[in-house]
Protein backbone atom coordinates (compact mmCIF):
# COMPACT_ATOMS: atom_id res chain seq x y z
CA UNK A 1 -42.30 -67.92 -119.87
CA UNK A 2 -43.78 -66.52 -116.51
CA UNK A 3 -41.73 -69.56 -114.64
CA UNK A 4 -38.36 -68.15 -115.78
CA UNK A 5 -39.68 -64.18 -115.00
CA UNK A 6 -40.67 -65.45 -111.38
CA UNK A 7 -37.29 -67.44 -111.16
CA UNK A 8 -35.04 -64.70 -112.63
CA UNK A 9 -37.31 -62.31 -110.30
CA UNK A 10 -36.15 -64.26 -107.10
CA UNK A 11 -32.75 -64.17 -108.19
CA UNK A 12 -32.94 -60.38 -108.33
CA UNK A 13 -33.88 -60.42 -104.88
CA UNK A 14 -31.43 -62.68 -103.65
CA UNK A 15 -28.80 -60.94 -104.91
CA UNK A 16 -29.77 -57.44 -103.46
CA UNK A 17 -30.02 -59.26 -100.28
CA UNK A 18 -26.51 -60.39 -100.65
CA UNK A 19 -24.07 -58.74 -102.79
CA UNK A 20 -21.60 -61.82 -103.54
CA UNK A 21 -24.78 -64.63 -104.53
CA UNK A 22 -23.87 -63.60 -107.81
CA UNK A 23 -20.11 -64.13 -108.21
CA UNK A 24 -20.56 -67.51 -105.45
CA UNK A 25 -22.79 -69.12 -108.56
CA UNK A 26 -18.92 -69.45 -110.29
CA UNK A 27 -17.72 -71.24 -107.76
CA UNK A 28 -17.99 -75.07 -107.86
CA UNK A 29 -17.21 -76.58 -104.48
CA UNK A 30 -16.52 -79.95 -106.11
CA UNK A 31 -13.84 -78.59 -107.67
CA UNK A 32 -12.14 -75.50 -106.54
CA UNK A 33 -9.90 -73.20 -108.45
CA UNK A 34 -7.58 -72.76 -105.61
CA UNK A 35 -5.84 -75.99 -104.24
CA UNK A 36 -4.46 -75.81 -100.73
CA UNK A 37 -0.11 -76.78 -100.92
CA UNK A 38 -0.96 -79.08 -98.57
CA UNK A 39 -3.11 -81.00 -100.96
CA UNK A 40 -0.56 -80.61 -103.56
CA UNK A 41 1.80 -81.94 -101.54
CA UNK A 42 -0.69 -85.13 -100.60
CA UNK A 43 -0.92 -85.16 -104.39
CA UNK A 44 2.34 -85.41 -105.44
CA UNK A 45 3.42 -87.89 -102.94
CA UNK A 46 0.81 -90.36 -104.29
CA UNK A 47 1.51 -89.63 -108.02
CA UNK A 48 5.17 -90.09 -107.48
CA UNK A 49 5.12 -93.49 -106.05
CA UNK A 50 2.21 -94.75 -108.41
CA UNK A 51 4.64 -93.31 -111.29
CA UNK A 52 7.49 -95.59 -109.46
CA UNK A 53 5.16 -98.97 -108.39
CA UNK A 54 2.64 -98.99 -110.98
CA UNK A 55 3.18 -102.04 -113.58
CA UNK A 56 1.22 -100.67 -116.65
CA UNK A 57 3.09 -100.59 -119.71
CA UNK A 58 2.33 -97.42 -121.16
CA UNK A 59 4.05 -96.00 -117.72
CA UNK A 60 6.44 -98.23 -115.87
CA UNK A 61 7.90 -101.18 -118.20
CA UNK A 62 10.90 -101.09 -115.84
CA UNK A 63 10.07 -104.73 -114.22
CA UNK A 64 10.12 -105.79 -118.08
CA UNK A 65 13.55 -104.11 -118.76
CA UNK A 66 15.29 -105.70 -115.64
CA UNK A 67 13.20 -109.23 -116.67
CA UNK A 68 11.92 -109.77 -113.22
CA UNK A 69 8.93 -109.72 -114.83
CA UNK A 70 7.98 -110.69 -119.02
CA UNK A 71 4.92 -110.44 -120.93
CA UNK A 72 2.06 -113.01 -121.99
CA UNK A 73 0.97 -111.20 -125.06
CA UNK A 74 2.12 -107.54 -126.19
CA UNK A 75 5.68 -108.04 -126.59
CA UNK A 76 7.09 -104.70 -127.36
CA UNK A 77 7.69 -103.15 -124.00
CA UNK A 78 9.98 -106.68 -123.30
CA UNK A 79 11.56 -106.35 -127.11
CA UNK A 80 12.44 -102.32 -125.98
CA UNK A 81 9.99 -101.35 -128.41
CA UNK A 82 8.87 -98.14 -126.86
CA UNK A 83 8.03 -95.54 -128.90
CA UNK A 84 4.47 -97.47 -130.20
CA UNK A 85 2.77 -96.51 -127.04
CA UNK A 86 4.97 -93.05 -126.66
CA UNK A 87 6.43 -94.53 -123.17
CA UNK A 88 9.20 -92.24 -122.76
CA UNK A 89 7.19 -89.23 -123.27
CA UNK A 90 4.69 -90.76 -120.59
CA UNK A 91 7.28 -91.81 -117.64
CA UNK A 92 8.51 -88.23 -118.90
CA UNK A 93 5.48 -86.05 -118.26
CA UNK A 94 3.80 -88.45 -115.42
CA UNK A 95 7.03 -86.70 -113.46
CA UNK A 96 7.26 -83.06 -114.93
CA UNK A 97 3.44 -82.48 -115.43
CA UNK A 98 3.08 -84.60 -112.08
CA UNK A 99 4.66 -84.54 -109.00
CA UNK A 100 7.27 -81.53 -109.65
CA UNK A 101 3.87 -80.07 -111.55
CA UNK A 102 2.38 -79.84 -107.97
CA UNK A 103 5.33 -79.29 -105.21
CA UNK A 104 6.25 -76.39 -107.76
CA UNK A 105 2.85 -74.78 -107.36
CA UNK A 106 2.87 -76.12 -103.59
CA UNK A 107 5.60 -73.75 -103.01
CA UNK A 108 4.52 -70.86 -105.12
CA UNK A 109 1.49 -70.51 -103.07
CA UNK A 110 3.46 -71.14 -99.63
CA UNK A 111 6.01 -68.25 -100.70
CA UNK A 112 3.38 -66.15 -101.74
CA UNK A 113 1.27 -66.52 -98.53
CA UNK A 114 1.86 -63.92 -95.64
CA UNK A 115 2.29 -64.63 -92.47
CA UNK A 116 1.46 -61.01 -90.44
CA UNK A 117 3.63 -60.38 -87.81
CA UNK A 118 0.53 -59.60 -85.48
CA UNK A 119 -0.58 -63.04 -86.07
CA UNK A 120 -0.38 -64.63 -82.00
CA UNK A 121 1.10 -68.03 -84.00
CA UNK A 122 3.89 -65.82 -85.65
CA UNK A 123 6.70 -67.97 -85.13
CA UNK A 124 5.30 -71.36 -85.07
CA UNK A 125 3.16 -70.45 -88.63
CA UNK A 126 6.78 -69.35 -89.68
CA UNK A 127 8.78 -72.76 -88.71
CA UNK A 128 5.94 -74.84 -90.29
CA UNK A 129 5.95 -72.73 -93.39
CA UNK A 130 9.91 -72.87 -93.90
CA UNK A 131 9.56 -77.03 -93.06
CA UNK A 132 6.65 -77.09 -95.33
CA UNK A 133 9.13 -75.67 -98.15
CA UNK A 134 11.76 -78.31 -96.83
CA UNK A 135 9.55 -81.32 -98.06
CA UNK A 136 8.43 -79.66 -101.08
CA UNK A 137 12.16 -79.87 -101.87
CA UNK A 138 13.70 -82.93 -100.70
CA UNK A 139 10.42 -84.53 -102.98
CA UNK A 140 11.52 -82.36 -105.69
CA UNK A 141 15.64 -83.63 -105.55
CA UNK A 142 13.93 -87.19 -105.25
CA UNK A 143 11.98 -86.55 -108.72
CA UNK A 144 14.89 -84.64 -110.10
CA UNK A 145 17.02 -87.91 -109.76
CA UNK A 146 14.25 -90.15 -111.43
CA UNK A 147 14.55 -88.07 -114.59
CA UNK A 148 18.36 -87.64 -114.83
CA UNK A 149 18.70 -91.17 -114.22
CA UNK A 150 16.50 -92.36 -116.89
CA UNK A 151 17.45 -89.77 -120.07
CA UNK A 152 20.38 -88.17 -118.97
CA UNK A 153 20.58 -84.73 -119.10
CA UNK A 154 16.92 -82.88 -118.89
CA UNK A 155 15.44 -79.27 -118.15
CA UNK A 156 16.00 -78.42 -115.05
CA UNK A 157 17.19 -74.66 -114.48
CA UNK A 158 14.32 -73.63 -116.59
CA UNK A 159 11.85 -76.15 -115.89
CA UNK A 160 8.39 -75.62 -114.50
CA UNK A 161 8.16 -72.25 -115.86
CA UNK A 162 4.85 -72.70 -117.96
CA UNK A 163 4.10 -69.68 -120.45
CA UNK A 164 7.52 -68.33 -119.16
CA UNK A 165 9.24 -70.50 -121.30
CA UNK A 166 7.63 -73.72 -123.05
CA UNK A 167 11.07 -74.59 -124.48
CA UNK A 168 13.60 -74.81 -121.36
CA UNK A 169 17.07 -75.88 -122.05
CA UNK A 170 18.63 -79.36 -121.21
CA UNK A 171 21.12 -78.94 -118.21
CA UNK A 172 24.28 -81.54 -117.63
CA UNK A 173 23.13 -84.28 -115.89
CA UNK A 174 26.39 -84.38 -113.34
CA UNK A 175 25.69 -80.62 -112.68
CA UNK A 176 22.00 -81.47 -111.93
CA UNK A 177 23.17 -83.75 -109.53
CA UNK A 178 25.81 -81.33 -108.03
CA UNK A 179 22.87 -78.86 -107.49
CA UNK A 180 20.53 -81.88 -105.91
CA UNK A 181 22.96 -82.47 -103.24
CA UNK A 182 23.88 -78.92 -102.66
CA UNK A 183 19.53 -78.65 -101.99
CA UNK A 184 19.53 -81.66 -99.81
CA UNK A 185 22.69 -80.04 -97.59
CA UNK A 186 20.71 -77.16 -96.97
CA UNK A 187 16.98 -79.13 -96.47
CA UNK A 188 18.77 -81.30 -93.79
CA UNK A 189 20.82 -78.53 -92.14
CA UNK A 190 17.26 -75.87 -91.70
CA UNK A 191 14.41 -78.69 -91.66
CA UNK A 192 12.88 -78.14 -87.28
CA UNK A 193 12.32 -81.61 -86.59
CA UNK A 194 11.25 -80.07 -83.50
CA UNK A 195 8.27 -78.51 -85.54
CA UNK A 196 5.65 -79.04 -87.90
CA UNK A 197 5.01 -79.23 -91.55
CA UNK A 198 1.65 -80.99 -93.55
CA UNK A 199 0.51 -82.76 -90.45
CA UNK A 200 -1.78 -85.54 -91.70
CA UNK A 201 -1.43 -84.25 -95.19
CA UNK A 202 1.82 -86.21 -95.73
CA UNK A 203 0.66 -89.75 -96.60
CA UNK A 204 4.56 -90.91 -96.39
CA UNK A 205 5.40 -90.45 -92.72
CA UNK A 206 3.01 -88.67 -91.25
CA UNK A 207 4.54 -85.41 -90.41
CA UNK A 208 7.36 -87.50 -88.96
CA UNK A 209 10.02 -84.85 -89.64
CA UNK A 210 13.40 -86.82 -88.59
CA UNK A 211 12.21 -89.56 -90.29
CA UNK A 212 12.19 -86.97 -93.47
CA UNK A 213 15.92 -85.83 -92.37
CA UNK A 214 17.04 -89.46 -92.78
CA UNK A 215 14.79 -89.94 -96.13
CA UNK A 216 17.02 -86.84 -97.50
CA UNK A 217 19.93 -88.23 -96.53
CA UNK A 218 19.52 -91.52 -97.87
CA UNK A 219 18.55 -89.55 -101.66
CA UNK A 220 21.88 -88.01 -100.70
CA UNK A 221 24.06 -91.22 -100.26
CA UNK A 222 22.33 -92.46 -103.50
CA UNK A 223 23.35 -89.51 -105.47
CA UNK A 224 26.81 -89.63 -104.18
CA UNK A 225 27.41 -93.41 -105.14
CA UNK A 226 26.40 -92.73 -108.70
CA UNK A 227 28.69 -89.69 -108.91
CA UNK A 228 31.20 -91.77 -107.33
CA UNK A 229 30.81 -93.82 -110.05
CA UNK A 230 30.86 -91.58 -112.77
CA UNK A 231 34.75 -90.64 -111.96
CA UNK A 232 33.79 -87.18 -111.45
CA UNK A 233 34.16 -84.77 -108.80
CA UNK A 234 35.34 -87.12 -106.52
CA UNK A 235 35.62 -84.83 -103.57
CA UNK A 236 31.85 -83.57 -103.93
CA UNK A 237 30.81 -87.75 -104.16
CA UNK A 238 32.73 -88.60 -101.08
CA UNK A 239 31.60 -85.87 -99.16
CA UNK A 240 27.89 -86.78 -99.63
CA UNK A 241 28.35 -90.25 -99.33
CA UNK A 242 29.71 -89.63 -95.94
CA UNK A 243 26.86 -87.52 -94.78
CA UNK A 244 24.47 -89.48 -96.21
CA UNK A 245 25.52 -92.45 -94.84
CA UNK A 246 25.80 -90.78 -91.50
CA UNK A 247 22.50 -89.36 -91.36
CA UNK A 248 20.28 -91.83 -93.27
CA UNK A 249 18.02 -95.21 -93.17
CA UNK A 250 19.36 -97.35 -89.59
CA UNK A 251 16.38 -99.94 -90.26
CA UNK A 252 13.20 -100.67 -91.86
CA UNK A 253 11.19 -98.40 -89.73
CA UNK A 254 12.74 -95.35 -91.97
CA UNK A 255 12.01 -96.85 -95.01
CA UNK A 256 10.14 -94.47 -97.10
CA UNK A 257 6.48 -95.92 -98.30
CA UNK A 258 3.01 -94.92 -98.95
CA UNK A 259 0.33 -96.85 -97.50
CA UNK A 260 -3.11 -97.31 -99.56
CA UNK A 261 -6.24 -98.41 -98.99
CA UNK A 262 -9.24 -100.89 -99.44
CA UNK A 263 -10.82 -98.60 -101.89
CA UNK A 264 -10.56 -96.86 -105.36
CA UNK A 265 -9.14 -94.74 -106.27
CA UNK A 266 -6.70 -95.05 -102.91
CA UNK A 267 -5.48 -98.46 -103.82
CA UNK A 268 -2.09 -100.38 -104.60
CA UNK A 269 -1.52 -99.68 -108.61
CA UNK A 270 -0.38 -103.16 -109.30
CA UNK A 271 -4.01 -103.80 -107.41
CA UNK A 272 -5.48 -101.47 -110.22
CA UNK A 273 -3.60 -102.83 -112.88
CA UNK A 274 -3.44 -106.97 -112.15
CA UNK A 275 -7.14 -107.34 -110.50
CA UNK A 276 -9.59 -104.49 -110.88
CA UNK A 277 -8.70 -104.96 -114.31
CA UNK A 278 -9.05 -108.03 -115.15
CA UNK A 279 -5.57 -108.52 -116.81
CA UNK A 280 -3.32 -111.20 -117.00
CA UNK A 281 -0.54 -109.47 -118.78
CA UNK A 282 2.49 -110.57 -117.19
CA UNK A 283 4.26 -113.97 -115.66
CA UNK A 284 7.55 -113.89 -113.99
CA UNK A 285 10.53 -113.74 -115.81
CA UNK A 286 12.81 -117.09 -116.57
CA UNK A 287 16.40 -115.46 -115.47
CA UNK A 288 14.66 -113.93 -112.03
CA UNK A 289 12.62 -116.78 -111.17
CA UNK A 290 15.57 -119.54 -112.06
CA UNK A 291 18.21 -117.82 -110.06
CA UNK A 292 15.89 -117.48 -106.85
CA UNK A 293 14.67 -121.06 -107.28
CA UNK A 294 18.81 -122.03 -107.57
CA UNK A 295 19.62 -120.42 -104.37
CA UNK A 296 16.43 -121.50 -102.58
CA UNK A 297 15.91 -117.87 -102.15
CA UNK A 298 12.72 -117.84 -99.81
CA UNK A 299 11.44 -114.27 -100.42
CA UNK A 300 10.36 -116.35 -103.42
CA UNK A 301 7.11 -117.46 -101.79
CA UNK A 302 6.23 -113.85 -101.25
CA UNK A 303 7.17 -112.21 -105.16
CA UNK A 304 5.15 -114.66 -106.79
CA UNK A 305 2.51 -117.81 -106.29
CA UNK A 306 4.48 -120.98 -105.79
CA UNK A 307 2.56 -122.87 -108.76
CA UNK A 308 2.22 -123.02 -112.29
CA UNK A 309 0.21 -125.71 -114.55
CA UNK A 310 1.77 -127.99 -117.01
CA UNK A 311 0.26 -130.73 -119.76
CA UNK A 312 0.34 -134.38 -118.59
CA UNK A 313 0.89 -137.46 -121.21
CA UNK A 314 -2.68 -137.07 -122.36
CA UNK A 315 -2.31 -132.91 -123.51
CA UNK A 316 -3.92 -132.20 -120.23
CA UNK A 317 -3.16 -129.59 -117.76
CA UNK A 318 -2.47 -129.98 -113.78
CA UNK A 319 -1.13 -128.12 -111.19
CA UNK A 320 2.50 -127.77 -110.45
CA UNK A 321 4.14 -126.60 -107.20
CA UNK A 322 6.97 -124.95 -107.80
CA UNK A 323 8.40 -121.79 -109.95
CA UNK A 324 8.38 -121.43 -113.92
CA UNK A 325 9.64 -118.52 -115.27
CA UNK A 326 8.11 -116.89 -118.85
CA UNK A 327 11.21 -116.68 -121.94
CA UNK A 328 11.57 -112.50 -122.00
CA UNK A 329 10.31 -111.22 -125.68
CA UNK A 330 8.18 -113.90 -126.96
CA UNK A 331 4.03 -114.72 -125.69
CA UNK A 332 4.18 -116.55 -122.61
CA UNK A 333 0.49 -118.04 -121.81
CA UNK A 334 -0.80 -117.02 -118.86
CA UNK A 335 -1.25 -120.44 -117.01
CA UNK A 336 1.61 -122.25 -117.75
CA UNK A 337 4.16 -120.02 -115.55
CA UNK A 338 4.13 -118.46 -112.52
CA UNK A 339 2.44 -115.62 -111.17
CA UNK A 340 3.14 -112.50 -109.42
CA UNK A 341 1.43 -113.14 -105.60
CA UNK A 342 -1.61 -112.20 -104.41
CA UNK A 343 0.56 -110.11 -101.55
CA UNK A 344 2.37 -108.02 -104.42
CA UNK A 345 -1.70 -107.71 -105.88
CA UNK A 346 -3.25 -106.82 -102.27
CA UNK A 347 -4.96 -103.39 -102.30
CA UNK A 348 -3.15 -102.14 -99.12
CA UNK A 349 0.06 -103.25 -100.36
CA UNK A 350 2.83 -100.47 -99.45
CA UNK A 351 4.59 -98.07 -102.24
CA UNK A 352 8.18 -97.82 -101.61
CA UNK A 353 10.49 -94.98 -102.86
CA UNK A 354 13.49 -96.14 -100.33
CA UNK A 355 13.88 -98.77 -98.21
CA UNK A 356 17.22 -99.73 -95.72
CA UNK A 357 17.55 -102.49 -97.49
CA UNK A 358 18.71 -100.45 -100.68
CA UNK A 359 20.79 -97.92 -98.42
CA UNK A 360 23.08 -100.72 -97.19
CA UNK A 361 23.79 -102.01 -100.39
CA UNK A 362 24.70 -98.92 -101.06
CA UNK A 363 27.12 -98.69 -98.38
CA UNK A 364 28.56 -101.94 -99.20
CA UNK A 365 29.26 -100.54 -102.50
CA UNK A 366 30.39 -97.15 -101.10
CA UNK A 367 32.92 -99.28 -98.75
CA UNK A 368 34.11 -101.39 -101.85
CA UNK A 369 35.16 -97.48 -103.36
CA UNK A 370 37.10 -96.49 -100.73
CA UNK A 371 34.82 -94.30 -98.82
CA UNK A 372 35.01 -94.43 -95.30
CA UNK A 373 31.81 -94.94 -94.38
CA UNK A 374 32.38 -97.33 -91.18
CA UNK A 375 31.78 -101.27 -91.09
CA UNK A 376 32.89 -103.90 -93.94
CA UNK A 377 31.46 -104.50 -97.50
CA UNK A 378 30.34 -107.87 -96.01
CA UNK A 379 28.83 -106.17 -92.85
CA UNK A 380 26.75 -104.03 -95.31
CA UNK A 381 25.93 -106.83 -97.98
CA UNK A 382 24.39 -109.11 -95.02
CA UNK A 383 22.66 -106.28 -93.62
CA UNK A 384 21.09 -105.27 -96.74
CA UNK A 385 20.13 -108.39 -97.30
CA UNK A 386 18.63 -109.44 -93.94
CA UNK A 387 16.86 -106.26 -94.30
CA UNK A 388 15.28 -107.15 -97.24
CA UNK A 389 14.06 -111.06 -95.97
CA UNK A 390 12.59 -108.26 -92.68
CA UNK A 391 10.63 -106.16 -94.78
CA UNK A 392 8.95 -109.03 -96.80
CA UNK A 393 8.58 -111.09 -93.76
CA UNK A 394 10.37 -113.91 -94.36
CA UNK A 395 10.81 -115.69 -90.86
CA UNK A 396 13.94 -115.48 -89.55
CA UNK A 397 15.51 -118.64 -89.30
CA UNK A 398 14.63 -118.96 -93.20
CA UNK A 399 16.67 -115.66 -93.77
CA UNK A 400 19.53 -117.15 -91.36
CA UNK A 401 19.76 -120.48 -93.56
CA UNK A 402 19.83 -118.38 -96.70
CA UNK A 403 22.43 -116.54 -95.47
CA UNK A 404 24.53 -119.59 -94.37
CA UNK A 405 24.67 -120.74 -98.19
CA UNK A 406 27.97 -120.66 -99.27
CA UNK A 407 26.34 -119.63 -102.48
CA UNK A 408 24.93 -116.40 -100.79
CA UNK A 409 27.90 -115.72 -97.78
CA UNK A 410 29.65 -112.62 -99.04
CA UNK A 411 33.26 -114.53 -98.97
CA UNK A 412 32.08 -117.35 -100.32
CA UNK A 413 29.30 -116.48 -103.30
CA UNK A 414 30.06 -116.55 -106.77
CA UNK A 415 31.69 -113.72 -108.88
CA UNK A 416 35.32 -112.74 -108.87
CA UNK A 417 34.35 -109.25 -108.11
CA UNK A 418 32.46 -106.98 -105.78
CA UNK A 419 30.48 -105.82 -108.58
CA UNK A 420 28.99 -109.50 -109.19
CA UNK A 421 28.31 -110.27 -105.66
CA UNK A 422 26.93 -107.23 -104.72
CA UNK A 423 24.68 -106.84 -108.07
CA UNK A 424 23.32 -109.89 -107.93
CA UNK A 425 21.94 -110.05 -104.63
CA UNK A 426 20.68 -106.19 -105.31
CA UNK A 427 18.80 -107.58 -108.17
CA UNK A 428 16.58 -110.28 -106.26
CA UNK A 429 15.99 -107.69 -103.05
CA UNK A 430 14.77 -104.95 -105.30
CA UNK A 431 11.81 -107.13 -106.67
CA UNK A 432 8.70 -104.93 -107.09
CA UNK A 433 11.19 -101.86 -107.90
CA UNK A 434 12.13 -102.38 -111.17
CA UNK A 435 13.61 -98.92 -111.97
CA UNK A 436 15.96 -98.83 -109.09
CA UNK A 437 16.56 -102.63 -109.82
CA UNK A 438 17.29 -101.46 -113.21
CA UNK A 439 19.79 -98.26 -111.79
CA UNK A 440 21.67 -100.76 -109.59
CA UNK A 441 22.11 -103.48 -112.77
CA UNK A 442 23.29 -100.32 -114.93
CA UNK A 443 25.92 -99.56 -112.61
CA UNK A 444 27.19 -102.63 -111.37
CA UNK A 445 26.83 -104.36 -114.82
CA UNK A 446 25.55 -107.00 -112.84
CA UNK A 447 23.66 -109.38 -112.86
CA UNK A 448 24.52 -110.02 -116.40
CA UNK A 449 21.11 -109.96 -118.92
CA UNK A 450 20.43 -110.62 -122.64
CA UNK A 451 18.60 -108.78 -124.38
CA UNK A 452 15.62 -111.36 -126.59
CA UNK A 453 16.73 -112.20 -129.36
CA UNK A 454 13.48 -110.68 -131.00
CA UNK A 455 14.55 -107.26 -129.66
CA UNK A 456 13.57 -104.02 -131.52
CA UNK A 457 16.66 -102.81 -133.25
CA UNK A 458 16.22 -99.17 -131.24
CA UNK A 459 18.76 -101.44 -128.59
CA UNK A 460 21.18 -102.44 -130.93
CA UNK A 461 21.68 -105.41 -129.54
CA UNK A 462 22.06 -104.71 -126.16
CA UNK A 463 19.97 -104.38 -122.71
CA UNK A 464 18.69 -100.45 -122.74
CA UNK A 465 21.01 -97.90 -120.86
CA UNK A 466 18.56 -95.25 -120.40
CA UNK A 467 15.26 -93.90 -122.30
CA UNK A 468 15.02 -92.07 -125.41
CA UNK A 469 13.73 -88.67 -125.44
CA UNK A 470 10.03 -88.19 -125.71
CA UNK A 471 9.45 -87.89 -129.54
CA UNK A 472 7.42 -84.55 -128.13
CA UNK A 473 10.64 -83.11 -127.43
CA UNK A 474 12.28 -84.07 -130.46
CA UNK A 475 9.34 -81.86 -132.48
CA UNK A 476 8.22 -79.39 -130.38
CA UNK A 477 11.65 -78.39 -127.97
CA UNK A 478 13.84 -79.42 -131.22
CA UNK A 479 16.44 -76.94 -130.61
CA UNK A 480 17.57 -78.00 -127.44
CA UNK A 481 16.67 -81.50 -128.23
CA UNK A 482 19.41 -81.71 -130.57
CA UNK A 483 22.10 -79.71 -128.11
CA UNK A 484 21.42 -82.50 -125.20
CA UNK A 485 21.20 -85.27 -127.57
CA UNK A 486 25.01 -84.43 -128.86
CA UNK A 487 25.70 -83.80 -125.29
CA UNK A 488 24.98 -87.16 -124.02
CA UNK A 489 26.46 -88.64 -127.21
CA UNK A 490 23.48 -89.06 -128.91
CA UNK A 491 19.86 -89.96 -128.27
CA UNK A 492 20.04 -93.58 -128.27
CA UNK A 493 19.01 -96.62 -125.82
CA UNK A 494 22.78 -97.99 -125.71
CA UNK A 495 23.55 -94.10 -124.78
CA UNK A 496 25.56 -94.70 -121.38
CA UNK A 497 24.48 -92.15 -118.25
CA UNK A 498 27.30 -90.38 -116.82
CA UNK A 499 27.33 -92.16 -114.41
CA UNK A 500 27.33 -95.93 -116.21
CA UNK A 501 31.04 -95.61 -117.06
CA UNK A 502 32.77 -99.25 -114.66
């Protein structure tokens, strides 16, 4: 008892010495009540692209979906069987409660912090402030996107307001995009790339502010394709198309890609979820892997191990070199088909949100609609996919010989149609990013998939169109649940996005 009278007797003393000891015993260094926007911005650049690259299925099944990838043992995710592990209402709040969770408070506290005009760093405080509220944005249109292309229509003019309102209303999905490009206009014509912004608190491209310009245009084009394609407000489409493609990704220097490191918790996800963990979970997929191997597509050698083992005369297994793809929706064991590579599995391995290789496909496809975006839809096409063979490092004359097949050669290559020739070869570059993979197949309608025949009966028969709502919503937002779910034309997998109409 006299221990505690002597120890609560020099705290007495302390604090008269110092009249804030007493509230600085509340304050835990370790974890600090007040988060700089800078590290909410550092934040929600890494939980964005984990949310986009990661390859656990209670998250990001969207490999699964566009069968570049199957499964060895749960099956559901492959048979669209997603509401056993709630995956639409985690892709849904890994992005609201995530990334626009943070750039929203990023730029609360940036709009709330004064900058005194007797300050002797006035003006340049000022520019980095207003470029600091740029790339909050242009992160936020990027997020925006992710959503309305994966449900539809979602909150969005009453988002983010917390105890405001818990139960925001679902906006159209075309006006959400409307508003996106309308934000990205004004980001790209204000941004300083003269200035500053988060310095080495942007883990994406390093404060490299005109590489940022070209990263917003590029969103831009992107948005303005799948308007195009929706039919709607044609003038709005062409116009950002245009700009976009004016303005955005000239080569694989601008693609848009966070680096990670050696260490936890700083590594790869697919890292995290393939070898920290100890799971073998997934093999490649039987229609990705065939239609590489039948093109003697060489980016092959880098999206997955070149063996796979096989039983001899005597029920014994050896090594095979070559590519076996897994049958999508039924257990595929582990050994006997081929692997994702240890380059996919590397801890340093690069995040990608954008690449050039995506952008020119997209101009290809832009040409193909009559937008006059310069160059030919062949021009684009062979760029897009030479950039893709450059950013996996495939050696050149390997890309060249590919590209000589008559089988791959834009005039030449199979399909009666743009659609077929472009989708296809979109499919095999976007390996490793299944949800845009997935985007470019929902648009194109190509390459053509089949759903397992084991598929959940959620699909109806049919290769999902977009996510259903998170069953959260359904109870808890129920009201405007049921208005967005009539809007769309009803809350179902086979539900087509606006912009899914060709």
């Amino acid at each position: 008892m006299k221990k505690i009278i002597y120890a609560l007797g020099l705290l007495i003393l302390t604090v008269s010495c110092d009249d804030n000891a007493l509230t600085d015993l509340n304050v835990d260094d370790k974890n600090p009540s007040q988060v700089p926007a800078s590290s909410l911005f550092t934040s929600a650049e890494k939980t964005l692209t984990e949310q986009m690259v990661n390859s656990n299925v209670n998250k990001n099944i969207f490999r699964l979906v566009n069968q570049q990838w199957t499964e060895t043992t749960y099956l559901d995710e492959s048979n669209y069987n997603w509401t056993a592990r709630k995956i639409s209402d985690n892709h849904w709040n890994q992005l609201y409660a995530g990334p626009l969770a943070d750039l929203s408070s990023a730029k609360t506290k940036l709009e709330n912090t004064e900058i005194l005009a007797t300050d002797p760093e006035f003006e340049t405080k000022t520019v980095t402030k207003k470029n600091q509220l740029i790339l909050i944005d242009i992160l936020t249109v990027y997020t925006y996107q992710i959503l309305v292309d994966t449900f539809g229509d979602i909150p969005y003019s009453e988002a983010l307001q917390g105890s405001k309102d818990y139960l925001p209303k679902y906006d159209k999905a075309v006006d959400i995009y409307k508003d996106l490009i309308v934000r990205l206009n004004k980001d790209i014509a204000t941004i300083d790339t003269d200035a500053t912004a988060f310095d080495t608190a942007d883990v994406i491209y390093g404060d490299d502010l005109t590489a940022w310009v070209k990263f917003a245009n590029s969103i831009k084009l992107k948005l303005g394709i799948n308007l195009k394609a929706s039919g709607l407000e044609s003038a709005i489409a062409d116009a950002a198309i245009q700009t976009g493609a004016a303005g955005g990704f000239t080569s694989n220097d601008d693609n848009a890609k966070l680096s990670y490191m050696d260490n936890l918790p700083n590594t790869n996800p697919i890292y995290v979820d393939l070898v920290f963990s100890g799971r073998n979970d997934f093999v490649a997929a039987k229609p990705f892997v065939d239609a590489l191997v039948t093109l003697n597509d060489p980016r092959k050698a880098f999206y997955f191990k070149p063996t796979y083992r096989a039983v001899d005369a005597n029920g014994d297994l050896y090594t095979v070199t070559g590519y076996k793809g897994g049958v999508v929706g039924v257990k595929n064991s582990q050994s006997r088909f081929t692997h994702p590579s240890a380059l996919i599995k590397s801890a340093t391995f690069k995040g990608t949100l954008l690449d050039y290789s995506e952008v020119e496909f997209l101009l290809a496809e832009a040409v193909a609609r009559g937008v006059a975006v310069g160059g030919t839809i062949e021009s684009h096409y062979t760029t897009a996919i030479q950039a893709s063979m450059d950013d996996w490092g495939v050696p050149t004359a390997e890309a060249t010989a590919y590209l000589n097949q008559p089988s791959v050669a834009y005039a030449t290559a199979p399909g009666t149609t743009w659609q077929q020739k472009i989708g296809e070869q979109s499919w095999y570059a976007k390996f490793n990013r299944g949800f845009e993979g997935w985007t470019s197949t929902r648009r194109l309608n190509f390459p053509v998939l089949l759903p397992p025949a084991s598929a959940d009966q959620a699909a109806e028969g049919q290769i999902p169109s977009r996510m259903a709502y998170p069953i959260r919503e359904q109870t808890l937002n129920a009201t405007n649940y049921q208005a967005a779910s009539t809007s769309i034309g009803g809350d179902k997998l086979k539900t087509k996005l606006f912009w899914d109409v060709d």
